[in-house]
PDB file of N, CA and C in Angstrom:
ATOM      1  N   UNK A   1    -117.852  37.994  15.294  1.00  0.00           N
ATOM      2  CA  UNK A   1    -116.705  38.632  14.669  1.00  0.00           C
ATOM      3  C   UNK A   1    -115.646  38.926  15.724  1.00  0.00           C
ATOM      4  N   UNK A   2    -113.996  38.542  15.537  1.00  0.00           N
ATOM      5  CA  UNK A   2    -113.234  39.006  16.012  1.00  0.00           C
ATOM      6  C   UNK A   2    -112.803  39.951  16.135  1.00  0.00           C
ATOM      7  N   UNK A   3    -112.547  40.820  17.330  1.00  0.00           N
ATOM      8  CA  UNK A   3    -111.871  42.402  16.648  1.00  0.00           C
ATOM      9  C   UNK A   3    -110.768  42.348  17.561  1.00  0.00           C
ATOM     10  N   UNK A   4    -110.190  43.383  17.102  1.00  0.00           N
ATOM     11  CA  UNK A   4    -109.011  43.517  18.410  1.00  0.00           C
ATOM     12  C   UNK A   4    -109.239  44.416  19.267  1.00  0.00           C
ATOM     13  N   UNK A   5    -108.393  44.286  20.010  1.00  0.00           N
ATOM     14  CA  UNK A   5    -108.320  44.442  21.413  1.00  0.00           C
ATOM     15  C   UNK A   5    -106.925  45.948  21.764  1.00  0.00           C
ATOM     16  N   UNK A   6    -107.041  46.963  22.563  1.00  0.00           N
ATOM     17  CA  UNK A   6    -106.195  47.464  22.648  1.00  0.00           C
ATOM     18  C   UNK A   6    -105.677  47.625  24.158  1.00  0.00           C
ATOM     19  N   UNK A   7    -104.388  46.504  23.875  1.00  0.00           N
ATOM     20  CA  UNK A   7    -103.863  46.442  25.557  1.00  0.00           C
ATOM     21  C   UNK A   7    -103.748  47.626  26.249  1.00  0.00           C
ATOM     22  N   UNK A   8    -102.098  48.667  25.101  1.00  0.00           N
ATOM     23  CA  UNK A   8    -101.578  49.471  25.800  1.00  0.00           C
ATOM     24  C   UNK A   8    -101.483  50.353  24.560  1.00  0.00           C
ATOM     25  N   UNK A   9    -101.179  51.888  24.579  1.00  0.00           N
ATOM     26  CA  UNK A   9    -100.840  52.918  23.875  1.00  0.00           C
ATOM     27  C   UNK A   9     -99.895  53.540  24.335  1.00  0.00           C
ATOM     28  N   UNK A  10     -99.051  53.666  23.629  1.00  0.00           N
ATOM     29  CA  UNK A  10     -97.809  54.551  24.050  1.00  0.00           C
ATOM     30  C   UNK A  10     -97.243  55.925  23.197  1.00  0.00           C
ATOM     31  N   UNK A  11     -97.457  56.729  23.948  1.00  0.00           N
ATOM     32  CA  UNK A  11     -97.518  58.313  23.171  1.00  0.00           C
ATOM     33  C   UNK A  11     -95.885  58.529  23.139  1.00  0.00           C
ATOM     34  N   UNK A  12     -95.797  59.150  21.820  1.00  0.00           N
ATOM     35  CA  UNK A  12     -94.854  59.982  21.915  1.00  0.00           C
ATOM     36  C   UNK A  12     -94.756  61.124  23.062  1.00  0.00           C
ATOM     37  N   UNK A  13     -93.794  61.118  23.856  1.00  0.00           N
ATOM     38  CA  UNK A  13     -93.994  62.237  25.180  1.00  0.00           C
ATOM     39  C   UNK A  13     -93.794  64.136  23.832  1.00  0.00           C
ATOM     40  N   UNK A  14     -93.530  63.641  22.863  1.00  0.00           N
ATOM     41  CA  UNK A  14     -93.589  65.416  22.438  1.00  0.00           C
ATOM     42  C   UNK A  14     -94.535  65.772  21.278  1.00  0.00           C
ATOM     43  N   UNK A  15     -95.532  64.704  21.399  1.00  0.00           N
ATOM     44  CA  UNK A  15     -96.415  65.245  20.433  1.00  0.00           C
ATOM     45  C   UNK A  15     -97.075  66.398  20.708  1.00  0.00           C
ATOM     46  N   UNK A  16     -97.697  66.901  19.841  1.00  0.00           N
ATOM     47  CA  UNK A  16     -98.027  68.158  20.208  1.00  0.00           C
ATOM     48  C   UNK A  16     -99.115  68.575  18.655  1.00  0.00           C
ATOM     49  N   UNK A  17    -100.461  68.107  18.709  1.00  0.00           N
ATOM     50  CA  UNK A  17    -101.432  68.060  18.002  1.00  0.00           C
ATOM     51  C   UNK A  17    -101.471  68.866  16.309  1.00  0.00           C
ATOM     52  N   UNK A  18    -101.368  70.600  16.523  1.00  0.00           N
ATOM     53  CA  UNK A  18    -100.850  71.802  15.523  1.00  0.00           C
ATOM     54  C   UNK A  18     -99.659  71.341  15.522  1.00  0.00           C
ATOM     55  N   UNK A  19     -98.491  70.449  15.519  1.00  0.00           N
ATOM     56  CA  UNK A  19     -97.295  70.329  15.069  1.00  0.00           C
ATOM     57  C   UNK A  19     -97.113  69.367  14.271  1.00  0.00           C
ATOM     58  N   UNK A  20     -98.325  68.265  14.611  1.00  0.00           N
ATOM     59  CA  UNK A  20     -98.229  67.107  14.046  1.00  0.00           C
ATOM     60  C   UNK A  20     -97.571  66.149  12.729  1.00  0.00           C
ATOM     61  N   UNK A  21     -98.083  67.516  11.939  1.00  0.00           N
ATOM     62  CA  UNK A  21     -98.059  67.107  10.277  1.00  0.00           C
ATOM     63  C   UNK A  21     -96.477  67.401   9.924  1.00  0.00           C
ATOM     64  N   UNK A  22     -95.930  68.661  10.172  1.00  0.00           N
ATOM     65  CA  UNK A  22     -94.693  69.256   9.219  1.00  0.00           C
ATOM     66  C   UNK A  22     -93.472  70.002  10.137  1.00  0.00           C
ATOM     67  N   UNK A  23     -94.296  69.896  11.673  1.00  0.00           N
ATOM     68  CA  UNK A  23     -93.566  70.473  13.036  1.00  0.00           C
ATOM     69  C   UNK A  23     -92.418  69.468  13.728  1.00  0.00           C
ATOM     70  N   UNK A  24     -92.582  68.599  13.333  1.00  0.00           N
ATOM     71  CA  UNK A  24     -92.177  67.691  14.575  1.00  0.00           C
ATOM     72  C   UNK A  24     -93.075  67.104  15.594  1.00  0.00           C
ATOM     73  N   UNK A  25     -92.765  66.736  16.163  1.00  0.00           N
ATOM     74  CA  UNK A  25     -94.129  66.612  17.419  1.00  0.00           C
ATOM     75  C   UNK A  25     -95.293  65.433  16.726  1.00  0.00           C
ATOM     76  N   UNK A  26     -94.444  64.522  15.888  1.00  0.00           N
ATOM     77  CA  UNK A  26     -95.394  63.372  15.518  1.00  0.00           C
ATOM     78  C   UNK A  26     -96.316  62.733  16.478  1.00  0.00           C
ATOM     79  N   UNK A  27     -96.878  62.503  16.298  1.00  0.00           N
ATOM     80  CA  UNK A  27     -97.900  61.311  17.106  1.00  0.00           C
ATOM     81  C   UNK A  27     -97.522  59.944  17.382  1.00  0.00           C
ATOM     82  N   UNK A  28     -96.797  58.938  16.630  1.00  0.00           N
ATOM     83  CA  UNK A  28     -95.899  57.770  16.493  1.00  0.00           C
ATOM     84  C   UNK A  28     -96.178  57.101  18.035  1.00  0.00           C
ATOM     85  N   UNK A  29     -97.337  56.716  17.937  1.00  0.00           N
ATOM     86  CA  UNK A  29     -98.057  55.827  19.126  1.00  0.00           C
ATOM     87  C   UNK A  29     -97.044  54.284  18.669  1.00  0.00           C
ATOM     88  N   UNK A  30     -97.122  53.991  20.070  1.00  0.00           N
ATOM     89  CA  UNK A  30     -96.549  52.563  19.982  1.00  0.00           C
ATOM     90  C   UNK A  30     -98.092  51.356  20.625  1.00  0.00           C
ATOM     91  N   UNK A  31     -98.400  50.993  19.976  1.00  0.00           N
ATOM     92  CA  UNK A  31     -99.798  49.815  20.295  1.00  0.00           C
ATOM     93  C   UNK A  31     -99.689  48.695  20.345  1.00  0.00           C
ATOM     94  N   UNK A  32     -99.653  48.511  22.060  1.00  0.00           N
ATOM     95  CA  UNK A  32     -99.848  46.760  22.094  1.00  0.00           C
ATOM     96  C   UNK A  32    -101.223  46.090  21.965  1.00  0.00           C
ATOM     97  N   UNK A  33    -101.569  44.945  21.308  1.00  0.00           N
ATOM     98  CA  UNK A  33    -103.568  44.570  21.289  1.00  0.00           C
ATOM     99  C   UNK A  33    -103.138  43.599  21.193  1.00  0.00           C
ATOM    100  N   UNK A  34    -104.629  42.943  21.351  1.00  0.00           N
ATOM    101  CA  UNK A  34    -104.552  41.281  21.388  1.00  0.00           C
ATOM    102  C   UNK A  34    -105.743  41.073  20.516  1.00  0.00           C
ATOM    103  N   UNK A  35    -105.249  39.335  19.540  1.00  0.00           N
ATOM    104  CA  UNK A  35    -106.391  39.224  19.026  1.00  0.00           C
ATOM    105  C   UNK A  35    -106.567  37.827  18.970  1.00  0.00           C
ATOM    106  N   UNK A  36    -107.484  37.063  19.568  1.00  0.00           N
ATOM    107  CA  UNK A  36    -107.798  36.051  19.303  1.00  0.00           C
ATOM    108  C   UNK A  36    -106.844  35.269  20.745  1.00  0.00           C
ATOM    109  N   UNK A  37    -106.873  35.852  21.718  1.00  0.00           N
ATOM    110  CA  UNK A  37    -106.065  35.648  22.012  1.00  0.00           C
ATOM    111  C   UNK A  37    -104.455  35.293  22.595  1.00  0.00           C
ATOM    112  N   UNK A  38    -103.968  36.352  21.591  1.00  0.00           N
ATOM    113  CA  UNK A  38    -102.684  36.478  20.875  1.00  0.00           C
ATOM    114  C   UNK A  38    -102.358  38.171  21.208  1.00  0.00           C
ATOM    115  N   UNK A  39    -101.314  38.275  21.626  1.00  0.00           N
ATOM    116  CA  UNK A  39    -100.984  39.552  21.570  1.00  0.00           C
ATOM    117  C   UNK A  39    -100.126  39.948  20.127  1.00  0.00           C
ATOM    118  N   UNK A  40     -99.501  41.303  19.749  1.00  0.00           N
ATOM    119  CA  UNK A  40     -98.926  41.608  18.652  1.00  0.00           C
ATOM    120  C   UNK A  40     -98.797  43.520  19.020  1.00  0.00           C
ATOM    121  N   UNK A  41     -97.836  44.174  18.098  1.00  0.00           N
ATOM    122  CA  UNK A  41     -97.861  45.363  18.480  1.00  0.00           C
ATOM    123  C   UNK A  41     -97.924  46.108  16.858  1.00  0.00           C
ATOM    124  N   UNK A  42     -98.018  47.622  16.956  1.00  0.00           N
ATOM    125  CA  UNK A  42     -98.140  48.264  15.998  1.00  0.00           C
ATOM    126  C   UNK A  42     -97.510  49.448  16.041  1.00  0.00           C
ATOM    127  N   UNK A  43     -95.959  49.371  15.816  1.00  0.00           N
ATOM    128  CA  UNK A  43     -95.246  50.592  15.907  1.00  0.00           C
ATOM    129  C   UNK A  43     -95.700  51.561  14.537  1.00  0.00           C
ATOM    130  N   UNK A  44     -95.732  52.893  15.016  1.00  0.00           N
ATOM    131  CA  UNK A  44     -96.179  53.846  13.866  1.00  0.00           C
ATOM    132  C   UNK A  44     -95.450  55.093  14.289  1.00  0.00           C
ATOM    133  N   UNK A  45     -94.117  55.080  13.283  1.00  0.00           N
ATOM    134  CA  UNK A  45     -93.186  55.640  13.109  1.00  0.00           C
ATOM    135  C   UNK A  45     -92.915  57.299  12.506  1.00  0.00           C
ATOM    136  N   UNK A  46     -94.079  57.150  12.096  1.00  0.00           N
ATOM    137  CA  UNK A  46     -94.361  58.118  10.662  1.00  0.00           C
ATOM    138  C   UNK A  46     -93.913  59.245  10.967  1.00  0.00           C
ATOM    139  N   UNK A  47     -93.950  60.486   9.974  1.00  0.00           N
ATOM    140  CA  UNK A  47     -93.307  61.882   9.924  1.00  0.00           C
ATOM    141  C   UNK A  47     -94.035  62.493   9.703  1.00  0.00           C
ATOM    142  N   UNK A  48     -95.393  63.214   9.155  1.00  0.00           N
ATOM    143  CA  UNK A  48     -96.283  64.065   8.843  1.00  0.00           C
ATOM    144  C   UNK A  48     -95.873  64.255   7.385  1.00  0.00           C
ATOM    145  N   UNK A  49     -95.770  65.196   6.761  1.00  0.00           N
ATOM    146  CA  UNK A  49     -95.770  64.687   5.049  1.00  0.00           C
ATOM    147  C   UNK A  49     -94.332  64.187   4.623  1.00  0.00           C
ATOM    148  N   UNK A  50     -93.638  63.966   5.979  1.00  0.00           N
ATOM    149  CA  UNK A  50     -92.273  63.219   5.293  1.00  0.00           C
ATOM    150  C   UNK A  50     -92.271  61.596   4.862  1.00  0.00           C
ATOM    151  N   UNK A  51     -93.630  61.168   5.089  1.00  0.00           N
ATOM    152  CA  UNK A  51     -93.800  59.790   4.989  1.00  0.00           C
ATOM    153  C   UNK A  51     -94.777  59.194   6.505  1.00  0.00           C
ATOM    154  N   UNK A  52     -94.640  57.998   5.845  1.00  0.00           N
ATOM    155  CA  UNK A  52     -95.195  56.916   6.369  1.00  0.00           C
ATOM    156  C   UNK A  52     -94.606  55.615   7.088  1.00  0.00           C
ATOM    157  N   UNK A  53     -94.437  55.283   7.876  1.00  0.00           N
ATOM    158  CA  UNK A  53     -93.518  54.199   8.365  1.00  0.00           C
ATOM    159  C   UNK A  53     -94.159  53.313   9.748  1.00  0.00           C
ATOM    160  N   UNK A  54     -94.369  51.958   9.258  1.00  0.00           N
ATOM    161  CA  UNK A  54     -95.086  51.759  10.596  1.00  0.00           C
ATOM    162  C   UNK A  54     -94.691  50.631  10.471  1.00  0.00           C
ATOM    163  N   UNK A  55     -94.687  49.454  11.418  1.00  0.00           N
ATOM    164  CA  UNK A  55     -94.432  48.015  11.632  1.00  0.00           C
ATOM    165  C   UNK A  55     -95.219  47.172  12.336  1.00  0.00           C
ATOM    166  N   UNK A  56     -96.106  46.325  11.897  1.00  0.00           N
ATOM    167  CA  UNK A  56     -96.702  45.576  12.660  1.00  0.00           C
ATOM    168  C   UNK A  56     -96.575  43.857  13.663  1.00  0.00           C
ATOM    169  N   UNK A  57     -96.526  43.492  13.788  1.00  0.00           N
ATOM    170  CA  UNK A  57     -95.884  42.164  14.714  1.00  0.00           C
ATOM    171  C   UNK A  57     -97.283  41.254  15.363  1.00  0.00           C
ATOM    172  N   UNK A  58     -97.621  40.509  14.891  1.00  0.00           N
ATOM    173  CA  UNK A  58     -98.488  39.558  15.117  1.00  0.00           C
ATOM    174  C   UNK A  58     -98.524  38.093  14.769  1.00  0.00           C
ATOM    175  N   UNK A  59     -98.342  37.477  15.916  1.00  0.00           N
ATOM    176  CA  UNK A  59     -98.627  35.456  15.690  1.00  0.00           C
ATOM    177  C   UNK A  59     -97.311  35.351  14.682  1.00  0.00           C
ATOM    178  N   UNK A  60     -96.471  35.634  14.962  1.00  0.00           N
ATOM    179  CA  UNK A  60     -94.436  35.354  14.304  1.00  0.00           C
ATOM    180  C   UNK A  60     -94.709  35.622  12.851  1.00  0.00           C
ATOM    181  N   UNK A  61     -95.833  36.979  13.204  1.00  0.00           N
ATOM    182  CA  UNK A  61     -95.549  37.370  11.007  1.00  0.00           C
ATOM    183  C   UNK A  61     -95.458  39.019  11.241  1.00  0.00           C
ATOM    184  N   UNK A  62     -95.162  39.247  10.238  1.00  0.00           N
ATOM    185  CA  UNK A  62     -94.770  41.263  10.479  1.00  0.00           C
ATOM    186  C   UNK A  62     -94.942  41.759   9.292  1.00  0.00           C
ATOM    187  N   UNK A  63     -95.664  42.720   9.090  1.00  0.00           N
ATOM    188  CA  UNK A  63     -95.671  43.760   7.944  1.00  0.00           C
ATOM    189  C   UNK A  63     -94.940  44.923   8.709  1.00  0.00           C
ATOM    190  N   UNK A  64     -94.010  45.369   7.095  1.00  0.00           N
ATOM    191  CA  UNK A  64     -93.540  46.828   7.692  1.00  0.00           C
ATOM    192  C   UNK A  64     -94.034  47.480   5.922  1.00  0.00           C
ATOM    193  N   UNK A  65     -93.668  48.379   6.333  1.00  0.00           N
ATOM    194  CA  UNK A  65     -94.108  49.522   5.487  1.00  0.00           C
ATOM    195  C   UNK A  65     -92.841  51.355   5.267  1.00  0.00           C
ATOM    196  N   UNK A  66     -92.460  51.511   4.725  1.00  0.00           N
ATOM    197  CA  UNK A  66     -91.494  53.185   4.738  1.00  0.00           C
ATOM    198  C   UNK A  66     -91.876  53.708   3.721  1.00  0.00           C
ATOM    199  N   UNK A  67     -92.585  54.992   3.392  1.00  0.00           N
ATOM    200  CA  UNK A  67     -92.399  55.742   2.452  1.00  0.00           C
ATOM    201  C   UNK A  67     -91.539  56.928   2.603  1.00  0.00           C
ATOM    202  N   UNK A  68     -90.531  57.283   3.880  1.00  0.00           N
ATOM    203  CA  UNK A  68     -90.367  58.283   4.090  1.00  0.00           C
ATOM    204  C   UNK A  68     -88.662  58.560   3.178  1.00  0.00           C
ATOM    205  N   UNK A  69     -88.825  59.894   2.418  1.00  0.00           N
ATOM    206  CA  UNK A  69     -88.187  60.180   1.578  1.00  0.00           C
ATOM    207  C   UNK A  69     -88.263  59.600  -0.035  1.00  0.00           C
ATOM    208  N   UNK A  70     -89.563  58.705   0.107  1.00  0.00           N
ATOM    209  CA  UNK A  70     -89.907  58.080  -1.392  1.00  0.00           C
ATOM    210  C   UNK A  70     -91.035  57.533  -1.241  1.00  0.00           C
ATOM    211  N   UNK A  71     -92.024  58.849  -0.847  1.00  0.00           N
ATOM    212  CA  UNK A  71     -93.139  58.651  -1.425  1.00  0.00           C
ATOM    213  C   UNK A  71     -94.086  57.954  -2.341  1.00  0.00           C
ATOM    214  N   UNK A  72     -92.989  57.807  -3.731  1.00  0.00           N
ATOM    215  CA  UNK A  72     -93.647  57.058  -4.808  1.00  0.00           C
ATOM    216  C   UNK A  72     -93.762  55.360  -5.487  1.00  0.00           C
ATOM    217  N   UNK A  73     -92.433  55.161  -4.481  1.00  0.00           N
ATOM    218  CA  UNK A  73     -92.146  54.062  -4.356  1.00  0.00           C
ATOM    219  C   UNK A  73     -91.953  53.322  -3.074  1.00  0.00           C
ATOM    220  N   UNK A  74     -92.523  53.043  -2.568  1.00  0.00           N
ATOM    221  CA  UNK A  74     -92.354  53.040  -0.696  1.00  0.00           C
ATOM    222  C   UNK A  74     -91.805  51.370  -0.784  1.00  0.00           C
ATOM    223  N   UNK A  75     -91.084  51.249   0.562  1.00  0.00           N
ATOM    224  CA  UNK A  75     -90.196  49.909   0.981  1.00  0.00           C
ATOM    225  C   UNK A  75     -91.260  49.508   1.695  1.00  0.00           C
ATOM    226  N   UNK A  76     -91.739  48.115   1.173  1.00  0.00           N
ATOM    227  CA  UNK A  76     -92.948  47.394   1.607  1.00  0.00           C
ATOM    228  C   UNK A  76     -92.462  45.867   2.140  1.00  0.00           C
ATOM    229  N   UNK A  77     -92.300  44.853   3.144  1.00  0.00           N
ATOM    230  CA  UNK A  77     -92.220  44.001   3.322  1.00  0.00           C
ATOM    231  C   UNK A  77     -93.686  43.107   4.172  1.00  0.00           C
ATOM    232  N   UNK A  78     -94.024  41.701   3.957  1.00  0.00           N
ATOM    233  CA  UNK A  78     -95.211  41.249   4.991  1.00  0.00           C
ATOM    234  C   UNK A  78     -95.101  39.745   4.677  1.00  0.00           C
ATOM    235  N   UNK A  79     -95.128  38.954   5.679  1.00  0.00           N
ATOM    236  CA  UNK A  79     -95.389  37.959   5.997  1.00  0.00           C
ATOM    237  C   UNK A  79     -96.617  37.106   6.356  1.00  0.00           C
ATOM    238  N   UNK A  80     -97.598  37.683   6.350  1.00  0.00           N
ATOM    239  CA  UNK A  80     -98.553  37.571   6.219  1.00  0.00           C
ATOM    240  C   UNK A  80     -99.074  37.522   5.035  1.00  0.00           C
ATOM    241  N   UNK A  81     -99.858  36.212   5.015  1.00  0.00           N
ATOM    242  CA  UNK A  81    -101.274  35.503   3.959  1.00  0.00           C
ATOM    243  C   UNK A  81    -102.081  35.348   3.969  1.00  0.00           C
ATOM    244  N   UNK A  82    -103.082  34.614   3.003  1.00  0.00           N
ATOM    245  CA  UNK A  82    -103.960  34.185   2.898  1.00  0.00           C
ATOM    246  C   UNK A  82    -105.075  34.143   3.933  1.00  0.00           C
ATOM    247  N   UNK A  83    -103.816  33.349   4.853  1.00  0.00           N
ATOM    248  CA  UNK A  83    -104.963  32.300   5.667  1.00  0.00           C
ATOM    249  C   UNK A  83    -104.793  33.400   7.191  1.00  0.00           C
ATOM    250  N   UNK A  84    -104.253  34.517   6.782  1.00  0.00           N
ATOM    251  CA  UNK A  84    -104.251  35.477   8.455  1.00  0.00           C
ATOM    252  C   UNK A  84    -105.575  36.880   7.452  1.00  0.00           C
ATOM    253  N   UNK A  85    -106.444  36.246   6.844  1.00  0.00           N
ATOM    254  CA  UNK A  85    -107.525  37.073   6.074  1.00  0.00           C
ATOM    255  C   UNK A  85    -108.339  37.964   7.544  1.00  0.00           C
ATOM    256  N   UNK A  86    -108.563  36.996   8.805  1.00  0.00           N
ATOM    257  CA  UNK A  86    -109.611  37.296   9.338  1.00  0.00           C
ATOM    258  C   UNK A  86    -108.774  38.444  10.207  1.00  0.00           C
ATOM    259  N   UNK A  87    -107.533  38.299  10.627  1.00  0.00           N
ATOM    260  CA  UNK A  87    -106.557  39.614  11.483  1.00  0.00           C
ATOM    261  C   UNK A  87    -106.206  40.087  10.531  1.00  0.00           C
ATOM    262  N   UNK A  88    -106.212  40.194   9.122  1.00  0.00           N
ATOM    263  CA  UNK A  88    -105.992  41.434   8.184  1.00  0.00           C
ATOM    264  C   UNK A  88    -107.175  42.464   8.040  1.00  0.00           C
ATOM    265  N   UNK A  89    -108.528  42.053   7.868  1.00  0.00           N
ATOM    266  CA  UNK A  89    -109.531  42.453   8.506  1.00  0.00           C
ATOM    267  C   UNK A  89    -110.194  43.042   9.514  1.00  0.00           C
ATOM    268  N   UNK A  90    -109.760  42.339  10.460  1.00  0.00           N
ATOM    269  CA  UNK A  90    -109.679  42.903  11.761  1.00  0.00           C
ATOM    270  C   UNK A  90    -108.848  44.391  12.055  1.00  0.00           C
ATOM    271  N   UNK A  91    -107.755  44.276  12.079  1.00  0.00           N
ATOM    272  CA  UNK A  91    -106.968  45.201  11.744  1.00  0.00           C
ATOM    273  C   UNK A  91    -106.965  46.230  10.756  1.00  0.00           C
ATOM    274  N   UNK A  92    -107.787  46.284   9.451  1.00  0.00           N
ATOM    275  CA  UNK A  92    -108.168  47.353   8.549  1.00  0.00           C
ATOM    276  C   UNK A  92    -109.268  47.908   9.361  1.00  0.00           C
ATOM    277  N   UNK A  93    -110.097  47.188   9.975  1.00  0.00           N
ATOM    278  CA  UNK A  93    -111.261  47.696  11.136  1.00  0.00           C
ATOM    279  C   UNK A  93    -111.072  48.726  12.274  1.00  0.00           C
ATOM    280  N   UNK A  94    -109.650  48.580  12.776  1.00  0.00           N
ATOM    281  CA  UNK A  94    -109.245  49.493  13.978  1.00  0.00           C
ATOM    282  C   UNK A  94    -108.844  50.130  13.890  1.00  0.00           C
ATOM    283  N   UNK A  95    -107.827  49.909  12.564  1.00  0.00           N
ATOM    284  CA  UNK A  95    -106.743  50.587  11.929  1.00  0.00           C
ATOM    285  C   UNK A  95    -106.145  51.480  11.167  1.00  0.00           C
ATOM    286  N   UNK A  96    -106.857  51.046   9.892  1.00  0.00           N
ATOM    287  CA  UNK A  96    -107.692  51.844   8.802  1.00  0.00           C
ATOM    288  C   UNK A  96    -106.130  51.455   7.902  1.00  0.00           C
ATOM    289  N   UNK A  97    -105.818  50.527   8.375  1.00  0.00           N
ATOM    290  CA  UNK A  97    -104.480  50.392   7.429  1.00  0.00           C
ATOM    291  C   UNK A  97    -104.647  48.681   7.040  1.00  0.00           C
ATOM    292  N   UNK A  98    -104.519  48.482   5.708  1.00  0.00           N
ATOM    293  CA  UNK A  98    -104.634  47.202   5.116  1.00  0.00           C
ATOM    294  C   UNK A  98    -103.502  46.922   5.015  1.00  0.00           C
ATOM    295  N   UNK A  99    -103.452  45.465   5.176  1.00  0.00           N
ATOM    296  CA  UNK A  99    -101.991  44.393   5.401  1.00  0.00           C
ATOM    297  C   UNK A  99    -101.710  43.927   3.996  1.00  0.00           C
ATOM    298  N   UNK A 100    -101.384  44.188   2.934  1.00  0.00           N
ATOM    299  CA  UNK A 100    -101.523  43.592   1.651  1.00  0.00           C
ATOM    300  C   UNK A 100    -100.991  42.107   1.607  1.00  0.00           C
ATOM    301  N   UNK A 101    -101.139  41.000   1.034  1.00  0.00           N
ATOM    302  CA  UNK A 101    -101.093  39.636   0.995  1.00  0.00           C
ATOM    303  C   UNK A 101    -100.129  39.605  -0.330  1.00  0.00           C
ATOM    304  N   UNK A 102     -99.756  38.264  -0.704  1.00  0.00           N
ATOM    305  CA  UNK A 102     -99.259  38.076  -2.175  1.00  0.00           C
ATOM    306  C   UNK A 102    -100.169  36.911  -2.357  1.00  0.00           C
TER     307      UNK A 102
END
């Protein structure tokens, strides 16, 4: 089984753990990994209950994702298919975030 790999992590310099959620002081790691090979990154943008926002970049395909300020309807884009099943996988594995396909 392939898994990924985590090159580099990049902290927000003002996170700040008890602030996380509704303070400010997000967490919004920036993640470079490699898989198969292949490098790709995983910006995670997010706000604590203001939403969700993250972008992924792997092998010239990208999922992004925003729920922030519309929760119920969130701005979803991905380039990714079918046939990238085994790094969608992979990535729900490390991640805990699924790449949805059409």
């Amino acid at each position: 089984m392939n898994m990924i790999n985590i090159i580099s992590w990049e902290q927000n310099d003002n996170y700040q753990y008890g602030k996380a959620y509704d303070g400010g002081c997000y967490d919004q790691p920036f993640i470079t990994f490699e898989f198969k090979g292949k490098r790709g990154t995983f910006d995670d943008s997010s706000c604590g209950s203001f939403g969700r926002r993250y972008y992924i970049n792997y092998d010239n395909k990208y999922h992004s994702f925003d729920s922030i300020g519309n929760e119920y309807d969130p701005i979803t884009y991905s380039s990714f298919d079918a046939d990238d099943s085994e790094f969608i996988n992979a990535f729900f594995d490390k991640f805990g975030i699924l790449i949805p396909i059409d």
